[in-house]
Protein backbone atom coordinates (compact mmCIF):
# COMPACT_ATOMS: atom_id res chain seq x y z
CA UNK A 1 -66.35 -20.51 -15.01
CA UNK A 2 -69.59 -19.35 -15.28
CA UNK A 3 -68.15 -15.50 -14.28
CA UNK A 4 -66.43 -16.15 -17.15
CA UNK A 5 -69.14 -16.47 -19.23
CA UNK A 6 -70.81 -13.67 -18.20
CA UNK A 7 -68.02 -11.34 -18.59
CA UNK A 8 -67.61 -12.70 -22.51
CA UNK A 9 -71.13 -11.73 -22.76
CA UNK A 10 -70.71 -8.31 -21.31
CA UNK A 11 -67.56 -7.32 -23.22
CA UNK A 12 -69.82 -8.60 -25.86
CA UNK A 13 -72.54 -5.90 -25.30
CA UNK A 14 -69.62 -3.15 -24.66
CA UNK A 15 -68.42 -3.47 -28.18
CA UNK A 16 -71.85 -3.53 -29.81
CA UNK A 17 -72.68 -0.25 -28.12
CA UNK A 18 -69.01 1.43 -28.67
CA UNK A 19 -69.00 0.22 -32.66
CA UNK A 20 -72.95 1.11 -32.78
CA UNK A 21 -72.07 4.80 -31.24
CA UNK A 22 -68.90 5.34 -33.22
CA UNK A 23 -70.04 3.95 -36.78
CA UNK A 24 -74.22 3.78 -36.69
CA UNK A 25 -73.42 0.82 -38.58
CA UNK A 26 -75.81 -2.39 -37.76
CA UNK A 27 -71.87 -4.77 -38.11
CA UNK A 28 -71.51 -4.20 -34.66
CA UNK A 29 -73.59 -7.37 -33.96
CA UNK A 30 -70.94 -9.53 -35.18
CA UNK A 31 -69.06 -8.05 -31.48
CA UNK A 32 -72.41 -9.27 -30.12
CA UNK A 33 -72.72 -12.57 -32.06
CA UNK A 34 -69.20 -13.30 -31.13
CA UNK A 35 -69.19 -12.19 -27.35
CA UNK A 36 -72.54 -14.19 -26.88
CA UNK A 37 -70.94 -17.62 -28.41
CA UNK A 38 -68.24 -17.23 -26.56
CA UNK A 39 -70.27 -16.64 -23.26
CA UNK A 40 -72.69 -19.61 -24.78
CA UNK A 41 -69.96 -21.94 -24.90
CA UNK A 42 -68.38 -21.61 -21.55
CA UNK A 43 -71.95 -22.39 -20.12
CA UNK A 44 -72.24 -25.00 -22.27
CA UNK A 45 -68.42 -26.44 -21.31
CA UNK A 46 -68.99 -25.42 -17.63
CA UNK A 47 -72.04 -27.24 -17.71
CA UNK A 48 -70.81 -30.92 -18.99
CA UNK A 49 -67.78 -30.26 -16.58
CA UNK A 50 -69.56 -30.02 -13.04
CA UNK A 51 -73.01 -31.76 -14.43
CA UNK A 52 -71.59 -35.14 -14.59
């Protein structure tokens, strides 16, 4: 779970840089925003599931 998470995260990070290179346009931190809740979320999920 938690590789999960990090790989939401990363893919995250990939499309920030990608849109940030292709564009120059500071809307490439919704990719962010969205990788990092996504990533936020599993840890949160994966962290009720095995914490109880």
């Amino acid at each position: 779970m938690t590789e999960t998470m990090g790989v939401a995260i990363g893919i995250g990070l990939l499309l920030t840089a990608i849109i940030i290179g292709i564009t120059d346009s500071a809307l490439s931190f919704i990719a962010f925003a969205l990788g990092f809740g996504v990533g936020l979320a599993l840890l949160i999920y994966a962290g009720a599931k095995y914490n109880r």
